[in-house]
N, C-alpha and C. Protein backbone atom coordinates (compact mmCIF):
# COMPACT_ATOMS: atom_id res chain seq x y z
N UNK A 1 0.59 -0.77 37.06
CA UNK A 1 1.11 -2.11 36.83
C UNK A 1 0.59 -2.58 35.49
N UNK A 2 1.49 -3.11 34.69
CA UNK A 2 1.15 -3.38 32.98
C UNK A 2 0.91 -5.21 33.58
N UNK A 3 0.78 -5.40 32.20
CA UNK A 3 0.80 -6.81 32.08
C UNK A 3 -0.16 -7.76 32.50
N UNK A 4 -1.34 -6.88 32.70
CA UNK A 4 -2.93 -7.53 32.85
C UNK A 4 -3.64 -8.54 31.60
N UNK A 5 -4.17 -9.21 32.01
CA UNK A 5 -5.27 -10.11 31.08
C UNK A 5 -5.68 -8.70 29.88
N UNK A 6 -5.97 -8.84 28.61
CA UNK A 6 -6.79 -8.34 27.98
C UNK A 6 -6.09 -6.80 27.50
N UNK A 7 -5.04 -5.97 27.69
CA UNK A 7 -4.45 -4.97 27.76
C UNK A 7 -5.10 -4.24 28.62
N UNK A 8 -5.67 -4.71 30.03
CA UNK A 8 -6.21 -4.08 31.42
C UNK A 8 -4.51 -3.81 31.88
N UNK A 9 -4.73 -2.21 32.56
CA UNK A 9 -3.23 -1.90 33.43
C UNK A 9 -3.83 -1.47 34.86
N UNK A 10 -3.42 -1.51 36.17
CA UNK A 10 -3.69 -0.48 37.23
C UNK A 10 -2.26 0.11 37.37
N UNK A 11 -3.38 1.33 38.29
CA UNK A 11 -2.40 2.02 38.72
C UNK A 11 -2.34 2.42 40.42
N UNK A 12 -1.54 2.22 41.24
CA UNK A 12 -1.70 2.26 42.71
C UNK A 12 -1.90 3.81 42.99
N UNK A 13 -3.34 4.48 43.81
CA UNK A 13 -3.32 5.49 43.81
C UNK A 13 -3.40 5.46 45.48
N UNK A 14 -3.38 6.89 46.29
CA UNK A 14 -3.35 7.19 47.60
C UNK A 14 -4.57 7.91 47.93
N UNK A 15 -5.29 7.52 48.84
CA UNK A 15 -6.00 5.82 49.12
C UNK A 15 -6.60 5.67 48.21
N UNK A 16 -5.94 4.32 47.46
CA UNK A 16 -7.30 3.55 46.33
C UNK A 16 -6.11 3.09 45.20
N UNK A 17 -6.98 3.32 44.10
CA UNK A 17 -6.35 2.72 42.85
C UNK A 17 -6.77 2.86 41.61
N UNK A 18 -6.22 3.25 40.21
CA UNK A 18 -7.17 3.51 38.95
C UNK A 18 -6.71 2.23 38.43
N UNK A 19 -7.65 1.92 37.52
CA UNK A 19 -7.73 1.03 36.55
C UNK A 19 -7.81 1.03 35.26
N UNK A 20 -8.02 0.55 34.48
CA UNK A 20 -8.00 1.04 32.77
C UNK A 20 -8.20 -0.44 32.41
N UNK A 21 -9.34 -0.55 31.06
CA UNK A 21 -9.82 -1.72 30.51
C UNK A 21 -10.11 -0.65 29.24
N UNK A 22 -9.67 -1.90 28.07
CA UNK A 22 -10.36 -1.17 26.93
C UNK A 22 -11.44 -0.83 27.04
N UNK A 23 -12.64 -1.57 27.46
CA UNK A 23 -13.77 -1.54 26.84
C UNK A 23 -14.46 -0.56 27.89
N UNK A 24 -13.89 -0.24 29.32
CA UNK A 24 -14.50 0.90 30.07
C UNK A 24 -13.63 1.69 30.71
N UNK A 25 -12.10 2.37 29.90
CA UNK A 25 -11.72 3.27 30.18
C UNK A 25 -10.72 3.27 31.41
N UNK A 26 -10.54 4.57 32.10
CA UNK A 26 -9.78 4.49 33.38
C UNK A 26 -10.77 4.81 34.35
N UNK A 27 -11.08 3.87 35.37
CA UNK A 27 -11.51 4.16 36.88
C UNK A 27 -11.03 4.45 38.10
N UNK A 28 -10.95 4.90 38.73
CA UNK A 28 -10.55 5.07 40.08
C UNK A 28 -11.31 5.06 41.52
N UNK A 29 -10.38 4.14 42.64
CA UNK A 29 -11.40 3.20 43.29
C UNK A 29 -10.12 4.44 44.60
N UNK A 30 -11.65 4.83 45.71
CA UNK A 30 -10.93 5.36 46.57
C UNK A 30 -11.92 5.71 47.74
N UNK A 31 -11.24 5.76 48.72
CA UNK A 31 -12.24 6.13 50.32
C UNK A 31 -12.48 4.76 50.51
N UNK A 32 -13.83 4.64 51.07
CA UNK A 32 -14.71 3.41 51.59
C UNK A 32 -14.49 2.14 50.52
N UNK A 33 -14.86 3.09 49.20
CA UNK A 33 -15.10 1.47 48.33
C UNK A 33 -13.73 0.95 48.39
N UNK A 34 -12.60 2.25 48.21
CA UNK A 34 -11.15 1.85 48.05
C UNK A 34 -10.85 0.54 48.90
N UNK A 35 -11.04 1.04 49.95
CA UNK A 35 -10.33 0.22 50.99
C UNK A 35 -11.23 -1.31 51.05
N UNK A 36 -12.62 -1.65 50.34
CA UNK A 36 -13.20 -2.98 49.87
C UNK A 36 -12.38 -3.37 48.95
N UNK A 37 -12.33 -2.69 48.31
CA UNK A 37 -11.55 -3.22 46.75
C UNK A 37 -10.20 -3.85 47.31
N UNK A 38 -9.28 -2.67 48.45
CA UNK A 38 -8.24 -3.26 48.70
C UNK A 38 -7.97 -4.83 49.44
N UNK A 39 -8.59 -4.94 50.08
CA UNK A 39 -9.03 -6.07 50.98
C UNK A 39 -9.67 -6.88 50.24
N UNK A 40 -10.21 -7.28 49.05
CA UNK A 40 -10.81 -8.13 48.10
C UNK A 40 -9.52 -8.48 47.29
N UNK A 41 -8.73 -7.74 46.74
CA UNK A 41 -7.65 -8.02 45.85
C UNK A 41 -7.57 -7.40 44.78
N UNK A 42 -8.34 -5.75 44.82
CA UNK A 42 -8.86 -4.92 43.87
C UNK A 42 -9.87 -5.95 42.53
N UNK A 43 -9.11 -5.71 41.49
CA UNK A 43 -10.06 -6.38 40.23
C UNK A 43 -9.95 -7.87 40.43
N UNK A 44 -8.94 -8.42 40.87
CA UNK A 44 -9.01 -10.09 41.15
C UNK A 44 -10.01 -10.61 41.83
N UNK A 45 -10.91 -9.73 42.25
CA UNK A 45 -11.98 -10.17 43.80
C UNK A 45 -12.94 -10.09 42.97
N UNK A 46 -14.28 -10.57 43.79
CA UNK A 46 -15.63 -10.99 43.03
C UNK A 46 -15.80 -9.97 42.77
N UNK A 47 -15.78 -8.79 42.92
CA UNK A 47 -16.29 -7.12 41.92
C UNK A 47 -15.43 -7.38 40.49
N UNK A 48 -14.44 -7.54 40.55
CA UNK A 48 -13.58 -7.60 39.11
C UNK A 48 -13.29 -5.93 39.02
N UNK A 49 -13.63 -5.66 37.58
CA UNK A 49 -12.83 -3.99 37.35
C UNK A 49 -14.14 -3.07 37.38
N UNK A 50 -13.84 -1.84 37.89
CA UNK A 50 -14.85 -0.34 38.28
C UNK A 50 -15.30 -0.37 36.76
N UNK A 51 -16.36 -0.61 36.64
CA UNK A 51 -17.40 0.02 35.55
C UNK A 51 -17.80 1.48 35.27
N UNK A 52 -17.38 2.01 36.61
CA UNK A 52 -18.38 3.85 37.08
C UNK A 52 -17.79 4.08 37.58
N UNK A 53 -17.38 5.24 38.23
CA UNK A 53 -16.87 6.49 38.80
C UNK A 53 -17.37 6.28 40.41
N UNK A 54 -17.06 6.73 41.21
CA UNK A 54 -17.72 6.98 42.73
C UNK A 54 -18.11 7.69 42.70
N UNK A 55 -19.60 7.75 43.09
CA UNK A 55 -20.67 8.31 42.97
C UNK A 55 -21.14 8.37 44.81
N UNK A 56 -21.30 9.74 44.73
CA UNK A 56 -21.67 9.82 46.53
C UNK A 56 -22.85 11.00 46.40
N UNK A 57 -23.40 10.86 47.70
CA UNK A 57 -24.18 12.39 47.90
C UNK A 57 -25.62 11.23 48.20
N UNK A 58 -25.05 10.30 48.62
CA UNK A 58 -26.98 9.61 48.78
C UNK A 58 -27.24 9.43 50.13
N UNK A 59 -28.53 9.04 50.57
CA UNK A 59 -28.75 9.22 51.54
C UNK A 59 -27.46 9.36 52.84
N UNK A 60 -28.07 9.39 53.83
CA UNK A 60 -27.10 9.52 55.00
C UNK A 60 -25.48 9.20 54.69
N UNK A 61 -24.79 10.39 53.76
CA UNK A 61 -23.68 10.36 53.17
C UNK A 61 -22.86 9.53 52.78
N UNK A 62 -23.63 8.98 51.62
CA UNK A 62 -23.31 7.49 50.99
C UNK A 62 -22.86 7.66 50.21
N UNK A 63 -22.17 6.69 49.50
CA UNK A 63 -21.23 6.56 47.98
C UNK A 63 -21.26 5.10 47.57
N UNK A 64 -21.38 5.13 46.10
CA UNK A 64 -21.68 3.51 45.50
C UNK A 64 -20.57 3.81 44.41
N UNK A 65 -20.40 2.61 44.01
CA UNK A 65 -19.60 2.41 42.84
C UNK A 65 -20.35 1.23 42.11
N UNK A 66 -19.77 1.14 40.79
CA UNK A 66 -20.44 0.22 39.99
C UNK A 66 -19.63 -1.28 39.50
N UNK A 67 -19.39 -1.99 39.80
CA UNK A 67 -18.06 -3.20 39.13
C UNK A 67 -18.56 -4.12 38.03
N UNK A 68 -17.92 -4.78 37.31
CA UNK A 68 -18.43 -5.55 36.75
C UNK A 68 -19.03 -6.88 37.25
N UNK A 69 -18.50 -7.38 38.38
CA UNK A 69 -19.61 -8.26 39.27
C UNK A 69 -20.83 -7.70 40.06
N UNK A 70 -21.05 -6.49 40.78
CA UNK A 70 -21.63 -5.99 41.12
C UNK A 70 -21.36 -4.23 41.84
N UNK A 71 -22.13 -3.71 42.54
CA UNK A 71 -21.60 -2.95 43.22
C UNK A 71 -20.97 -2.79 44.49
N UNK A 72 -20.49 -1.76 45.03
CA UNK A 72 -20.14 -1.47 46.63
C UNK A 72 -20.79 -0.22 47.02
N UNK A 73 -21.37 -0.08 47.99
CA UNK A 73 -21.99 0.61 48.74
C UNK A 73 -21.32 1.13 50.09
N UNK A 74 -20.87 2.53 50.21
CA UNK A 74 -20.48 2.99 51.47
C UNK A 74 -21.54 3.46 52.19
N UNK A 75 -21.67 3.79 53.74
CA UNK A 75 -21.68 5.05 54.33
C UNK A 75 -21.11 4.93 55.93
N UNK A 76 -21.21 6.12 56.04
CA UNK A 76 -20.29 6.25 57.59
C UNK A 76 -21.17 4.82 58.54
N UNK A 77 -22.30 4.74 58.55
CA UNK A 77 -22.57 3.70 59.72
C UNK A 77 -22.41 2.29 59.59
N UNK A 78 -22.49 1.87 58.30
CA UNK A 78 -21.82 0.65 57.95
C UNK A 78 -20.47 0.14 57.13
N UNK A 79 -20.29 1.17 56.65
CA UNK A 79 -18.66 0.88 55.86
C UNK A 79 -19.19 0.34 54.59
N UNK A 80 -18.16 0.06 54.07
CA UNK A 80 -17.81 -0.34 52.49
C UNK A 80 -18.63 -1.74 52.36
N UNK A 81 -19.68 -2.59 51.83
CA UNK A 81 -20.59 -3.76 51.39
C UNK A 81 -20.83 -3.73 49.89
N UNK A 82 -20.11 -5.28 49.34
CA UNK A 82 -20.45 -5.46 47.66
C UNK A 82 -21.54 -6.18 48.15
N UNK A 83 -22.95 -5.60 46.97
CA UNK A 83 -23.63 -6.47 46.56
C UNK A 83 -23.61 -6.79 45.33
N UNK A 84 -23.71 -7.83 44.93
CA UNK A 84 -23.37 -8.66 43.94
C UNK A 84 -24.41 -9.00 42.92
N UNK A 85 -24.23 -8.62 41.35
CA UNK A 85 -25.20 -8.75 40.62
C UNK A 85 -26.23 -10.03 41.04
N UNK A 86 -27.44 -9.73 41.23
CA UNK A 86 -28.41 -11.02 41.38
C UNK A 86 -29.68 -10.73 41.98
N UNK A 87 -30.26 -11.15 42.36
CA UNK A 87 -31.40 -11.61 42.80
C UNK A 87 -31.63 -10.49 43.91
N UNK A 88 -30.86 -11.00 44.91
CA UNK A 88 -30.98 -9.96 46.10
C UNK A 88 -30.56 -9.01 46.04
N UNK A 89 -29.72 -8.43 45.13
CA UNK A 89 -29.57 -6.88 44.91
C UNK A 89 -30.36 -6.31 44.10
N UNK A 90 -31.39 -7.43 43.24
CA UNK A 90 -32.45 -7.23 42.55
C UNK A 90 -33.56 -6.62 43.62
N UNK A 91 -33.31 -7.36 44.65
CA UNK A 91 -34.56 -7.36 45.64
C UNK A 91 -34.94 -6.12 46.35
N UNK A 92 -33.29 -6.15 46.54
CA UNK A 92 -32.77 -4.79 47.50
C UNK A 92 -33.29 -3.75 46.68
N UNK A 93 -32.71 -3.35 45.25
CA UNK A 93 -33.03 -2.11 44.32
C UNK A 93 -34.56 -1.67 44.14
N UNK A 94 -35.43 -3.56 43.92
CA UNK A 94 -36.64 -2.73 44.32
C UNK A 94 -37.69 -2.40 45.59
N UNK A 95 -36.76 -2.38 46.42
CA UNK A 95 -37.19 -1.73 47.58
C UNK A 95 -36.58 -0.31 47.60
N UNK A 96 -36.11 0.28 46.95
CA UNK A 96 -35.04 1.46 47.13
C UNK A 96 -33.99 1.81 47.78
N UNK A 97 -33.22 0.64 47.45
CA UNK A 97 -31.78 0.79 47.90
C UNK A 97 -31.50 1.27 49.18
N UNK A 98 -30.76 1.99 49.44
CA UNK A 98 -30.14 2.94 50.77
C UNK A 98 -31.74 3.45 51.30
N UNK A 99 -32.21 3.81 50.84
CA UNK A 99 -33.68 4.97 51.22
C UNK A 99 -34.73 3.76 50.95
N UNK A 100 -34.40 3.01 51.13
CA UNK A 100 -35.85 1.83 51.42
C UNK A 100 -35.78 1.06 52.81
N UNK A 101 -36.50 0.32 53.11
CA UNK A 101 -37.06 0.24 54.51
C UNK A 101 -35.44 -0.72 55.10
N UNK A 102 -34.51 -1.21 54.27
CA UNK A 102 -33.55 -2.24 54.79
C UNK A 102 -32.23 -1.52 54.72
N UNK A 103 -32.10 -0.04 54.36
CA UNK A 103 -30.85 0.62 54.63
C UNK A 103 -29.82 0.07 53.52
N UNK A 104 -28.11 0.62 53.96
CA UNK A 104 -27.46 -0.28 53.29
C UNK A 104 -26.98 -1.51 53.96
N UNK A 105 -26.03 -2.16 52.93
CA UNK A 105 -26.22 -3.33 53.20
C UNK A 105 -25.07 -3.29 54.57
N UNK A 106 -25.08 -4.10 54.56
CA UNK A 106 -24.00 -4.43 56.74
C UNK A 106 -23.34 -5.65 56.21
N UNK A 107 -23.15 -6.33 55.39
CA UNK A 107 -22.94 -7.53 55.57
C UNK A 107 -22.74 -8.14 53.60
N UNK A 108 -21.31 -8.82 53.56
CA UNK A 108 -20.78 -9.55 52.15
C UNK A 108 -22.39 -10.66 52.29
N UNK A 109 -22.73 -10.76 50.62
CA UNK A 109 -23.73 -11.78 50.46
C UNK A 109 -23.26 -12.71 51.19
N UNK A 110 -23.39 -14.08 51.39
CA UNK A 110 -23.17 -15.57 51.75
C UNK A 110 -24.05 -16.40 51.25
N UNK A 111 -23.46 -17.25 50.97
CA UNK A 111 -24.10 -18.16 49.93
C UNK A 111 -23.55 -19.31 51.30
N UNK A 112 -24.36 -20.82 50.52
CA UNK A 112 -24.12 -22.20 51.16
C UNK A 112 -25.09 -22.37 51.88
N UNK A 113 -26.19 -21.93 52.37
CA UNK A 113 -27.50 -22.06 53.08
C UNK A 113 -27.84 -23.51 52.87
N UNK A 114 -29.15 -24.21 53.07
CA UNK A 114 -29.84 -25.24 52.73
C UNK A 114 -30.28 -24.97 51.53
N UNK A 115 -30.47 -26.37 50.54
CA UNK A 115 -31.32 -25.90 49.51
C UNK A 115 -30.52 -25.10 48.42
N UNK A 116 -29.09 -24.88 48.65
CA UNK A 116 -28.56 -23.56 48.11
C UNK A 116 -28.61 -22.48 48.03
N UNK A 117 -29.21 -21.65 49.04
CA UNK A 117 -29.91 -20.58 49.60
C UNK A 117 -28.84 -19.61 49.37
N UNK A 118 -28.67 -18.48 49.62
CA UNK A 118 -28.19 -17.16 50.11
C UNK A 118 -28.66 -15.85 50.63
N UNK A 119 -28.13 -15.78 51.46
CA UNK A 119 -28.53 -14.75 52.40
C UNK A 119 -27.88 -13.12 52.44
N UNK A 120 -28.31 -11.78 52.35
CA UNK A 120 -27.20 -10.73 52.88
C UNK A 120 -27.95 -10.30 54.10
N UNK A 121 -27.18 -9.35 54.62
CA UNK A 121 -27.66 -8.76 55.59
C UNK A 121 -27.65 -7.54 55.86
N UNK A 122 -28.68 -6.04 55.99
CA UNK A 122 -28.81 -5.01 55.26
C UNK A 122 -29.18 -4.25 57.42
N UNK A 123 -29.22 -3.21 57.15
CA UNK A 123 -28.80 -2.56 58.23
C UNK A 123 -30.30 -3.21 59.14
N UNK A 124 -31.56 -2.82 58.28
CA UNK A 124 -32.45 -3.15 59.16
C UNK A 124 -33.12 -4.35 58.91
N UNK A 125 -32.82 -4.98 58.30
CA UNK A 125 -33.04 -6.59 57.87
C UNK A 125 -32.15 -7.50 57.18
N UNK A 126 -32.86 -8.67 56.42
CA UNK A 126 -31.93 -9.30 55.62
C UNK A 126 -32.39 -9.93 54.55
N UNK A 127 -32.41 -10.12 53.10
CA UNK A 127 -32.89 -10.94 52.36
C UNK A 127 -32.12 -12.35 51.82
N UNK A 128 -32.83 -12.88 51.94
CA UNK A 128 -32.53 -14.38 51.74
C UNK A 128 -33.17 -15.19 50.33
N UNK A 129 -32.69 -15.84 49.77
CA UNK A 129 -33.52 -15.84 48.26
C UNK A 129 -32.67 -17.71 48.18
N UNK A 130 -33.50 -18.06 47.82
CA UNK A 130 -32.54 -20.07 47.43
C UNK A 130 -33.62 -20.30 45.91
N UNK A 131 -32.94 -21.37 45.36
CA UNK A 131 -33.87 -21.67 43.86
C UNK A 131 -35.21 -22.26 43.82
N UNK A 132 -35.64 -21.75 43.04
CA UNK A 132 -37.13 -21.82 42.75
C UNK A 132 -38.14 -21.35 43.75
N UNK A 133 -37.46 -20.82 45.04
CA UNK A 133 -37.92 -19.50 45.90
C UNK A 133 -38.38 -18.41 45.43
N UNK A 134 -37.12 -17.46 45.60
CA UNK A 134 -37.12 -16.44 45.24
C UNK A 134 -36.37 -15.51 46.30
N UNK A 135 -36.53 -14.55 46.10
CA UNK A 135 -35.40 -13.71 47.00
C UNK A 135 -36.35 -12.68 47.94
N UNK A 136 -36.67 -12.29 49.04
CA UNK A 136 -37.74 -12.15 50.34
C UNK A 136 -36.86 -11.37 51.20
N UNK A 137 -37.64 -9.77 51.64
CA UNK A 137 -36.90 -9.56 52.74
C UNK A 137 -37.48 -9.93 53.94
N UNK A 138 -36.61 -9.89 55.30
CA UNK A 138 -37.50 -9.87 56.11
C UNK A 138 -37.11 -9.26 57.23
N UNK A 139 -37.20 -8.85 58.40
CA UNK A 139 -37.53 -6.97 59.03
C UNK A 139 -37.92 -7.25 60.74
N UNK A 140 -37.14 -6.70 61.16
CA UNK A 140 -38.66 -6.63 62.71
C UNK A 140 -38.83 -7.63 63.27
N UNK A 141 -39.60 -7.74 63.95
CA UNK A 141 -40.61 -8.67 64.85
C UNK A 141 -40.61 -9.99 64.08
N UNK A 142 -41.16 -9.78 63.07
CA UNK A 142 -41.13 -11.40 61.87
C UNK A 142 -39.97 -12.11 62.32
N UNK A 143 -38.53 -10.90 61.51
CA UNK A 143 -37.54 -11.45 61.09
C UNK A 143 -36.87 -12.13 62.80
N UNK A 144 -37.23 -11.64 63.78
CA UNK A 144 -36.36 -11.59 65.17
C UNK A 144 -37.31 -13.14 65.45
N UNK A 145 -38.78 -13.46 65.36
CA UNK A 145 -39.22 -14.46 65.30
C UNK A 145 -38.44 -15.87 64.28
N UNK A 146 -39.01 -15.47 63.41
CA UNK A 146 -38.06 -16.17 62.33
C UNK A 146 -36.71 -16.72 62.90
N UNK A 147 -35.81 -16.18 63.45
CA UNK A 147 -34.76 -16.67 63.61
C UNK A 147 -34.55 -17.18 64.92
N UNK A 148 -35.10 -16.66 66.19
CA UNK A 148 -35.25 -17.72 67.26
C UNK A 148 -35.75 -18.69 66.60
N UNK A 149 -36.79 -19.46 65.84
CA UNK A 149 -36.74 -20.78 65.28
C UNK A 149 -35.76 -21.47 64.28
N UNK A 150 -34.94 -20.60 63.94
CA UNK A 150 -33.80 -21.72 63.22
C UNK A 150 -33.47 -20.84 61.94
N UNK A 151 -33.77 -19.94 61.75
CA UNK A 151 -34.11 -19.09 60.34
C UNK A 151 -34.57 -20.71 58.94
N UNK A 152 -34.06 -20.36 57.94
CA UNK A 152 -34.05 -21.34 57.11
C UNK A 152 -34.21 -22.92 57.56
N UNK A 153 -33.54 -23.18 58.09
CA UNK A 153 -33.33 -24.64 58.47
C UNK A 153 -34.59 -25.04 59.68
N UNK A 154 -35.45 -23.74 60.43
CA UNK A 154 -36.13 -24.21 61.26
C UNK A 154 -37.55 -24.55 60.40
N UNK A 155 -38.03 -25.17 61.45
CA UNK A 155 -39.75 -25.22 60.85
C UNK A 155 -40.38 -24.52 59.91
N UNK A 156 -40.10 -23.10 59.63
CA UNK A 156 -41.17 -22.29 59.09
C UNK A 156 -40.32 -22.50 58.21
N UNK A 157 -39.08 -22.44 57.33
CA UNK A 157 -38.04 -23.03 56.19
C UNK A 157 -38.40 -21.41 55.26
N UNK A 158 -38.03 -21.19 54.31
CA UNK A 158 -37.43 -19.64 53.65
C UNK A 158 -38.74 -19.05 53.79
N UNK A 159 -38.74 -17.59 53.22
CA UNK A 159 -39.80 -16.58 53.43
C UNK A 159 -40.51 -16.91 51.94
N UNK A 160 -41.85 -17.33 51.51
CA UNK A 160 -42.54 -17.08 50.24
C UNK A 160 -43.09 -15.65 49.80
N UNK A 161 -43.01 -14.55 50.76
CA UNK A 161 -43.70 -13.54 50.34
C UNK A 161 -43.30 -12.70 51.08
N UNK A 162 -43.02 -11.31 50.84
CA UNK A 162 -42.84 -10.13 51.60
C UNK A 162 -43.89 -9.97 52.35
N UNK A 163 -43.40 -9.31 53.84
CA UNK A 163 -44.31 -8.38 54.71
C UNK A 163 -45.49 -7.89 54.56
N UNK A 164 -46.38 -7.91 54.65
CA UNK A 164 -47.40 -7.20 54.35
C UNK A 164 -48.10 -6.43 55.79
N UNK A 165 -48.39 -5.38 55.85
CA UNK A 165 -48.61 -4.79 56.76
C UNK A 165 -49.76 -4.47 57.16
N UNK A 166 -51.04 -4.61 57.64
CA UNK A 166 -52.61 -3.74 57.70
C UNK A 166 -53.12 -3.30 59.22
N UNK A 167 -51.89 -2.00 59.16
CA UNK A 167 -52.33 -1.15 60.22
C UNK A 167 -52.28 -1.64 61.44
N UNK A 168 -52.90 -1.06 62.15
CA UNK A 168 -53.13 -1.60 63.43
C UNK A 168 -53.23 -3.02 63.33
N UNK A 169 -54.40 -3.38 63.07
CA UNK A 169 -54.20 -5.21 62.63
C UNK A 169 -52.77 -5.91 62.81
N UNK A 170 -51.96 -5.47 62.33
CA UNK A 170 -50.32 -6.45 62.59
C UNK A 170 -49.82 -6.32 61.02
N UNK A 171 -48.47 -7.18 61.03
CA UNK A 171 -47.81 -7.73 60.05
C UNK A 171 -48.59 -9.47 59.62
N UNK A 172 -48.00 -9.78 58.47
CA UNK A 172 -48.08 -11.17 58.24
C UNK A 172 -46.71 -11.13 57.14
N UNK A 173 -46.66 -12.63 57.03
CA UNK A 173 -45.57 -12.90 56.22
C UNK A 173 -45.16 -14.18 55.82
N UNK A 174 -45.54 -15.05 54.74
CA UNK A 174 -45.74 -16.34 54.42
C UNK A 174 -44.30 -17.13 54.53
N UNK A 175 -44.01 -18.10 54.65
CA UNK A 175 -43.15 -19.03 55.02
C UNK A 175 -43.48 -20.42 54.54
N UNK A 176 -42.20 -21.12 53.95
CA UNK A 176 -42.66 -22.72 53.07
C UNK A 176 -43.57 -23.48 54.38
């Protein structure tokens, strides 16, 4: 399809779709991410246009792609999830992505919290990050506590500090 913003063209591929932008070439969006992209509105949706190639072979037979809003993340147990340039995919990356303690992600960011908060939600937890916070995962026992009280909005109000763990001793985990 011609007649894009900027001399951007797609092209409808089976399953998926290529793209072409001057400034990063032709991409092609297919499988898991395909079918996000399709259901978003391909490049019209908060990813915008494929930056990278699909890239697979990661943990428990995963595949990411790269967009110019952020990425998408497949694998067979959760399906196709954009995370979105920011904070919490900041958070997520330095925990190690797919192969760090929160899996991939399960769940589109959401924004609108208290405070202006946002939240995602990742196979074995969720990070939550609002301004002048910061962005906090939280896991387990904490996080299952945490949210019988109200998550955000209850008493203990966002997470100030990651998990910390000492052995036998227990977890801890600071809260406003």
């Amino acid at each position: 399809r011609g007649g894009r913003a900027g001399g951007r063209r797609t092209t409808d591929a089976q399953p998926g779709q290529v793209t072409w932008t001057p400034g990063e070439g032709a991409r092609a969006w297919g499988g898991g991410v395909g079918a996000l992209g399709g259901e978003q509105g391909w490049e019209q949706g908060c990813l915008g246009y494929a930056v990278t190639d699909e890239v697979c072979g990661l943990g428990r037979s995963g595949c990411y792609q790269s967009f110019q809003g952020g990425q998408s993340h497949w694998s067979p147990a959760s399906g196709a999830q954009e995370t979105l340039w920011g904070a919490i995919r900041n958070r997520w990356a330095g925990g190690g992505f797919e192969s760090g303690p929160l899996g991939y992600p399960a769940a589109a960011e959401r924004c609108g919290l208290r405070a202006g908060g946002c939240y995602q939600a990742f196979q074995r937890g969720q990070v939550h990050w609002a301004p002048g916070i910061g962005a906090y995962a939280t896991g387990g026992s904490i996080d299952f506590i945490w949210g019988t009280l109200g998550w955000e909005n209850g008493r203990l109000g966002y997470p100030l500090t990651e998990e910390v763990c000492a052995g036998d001793a227990g977890c801890t985990q600071d809260f406003q």
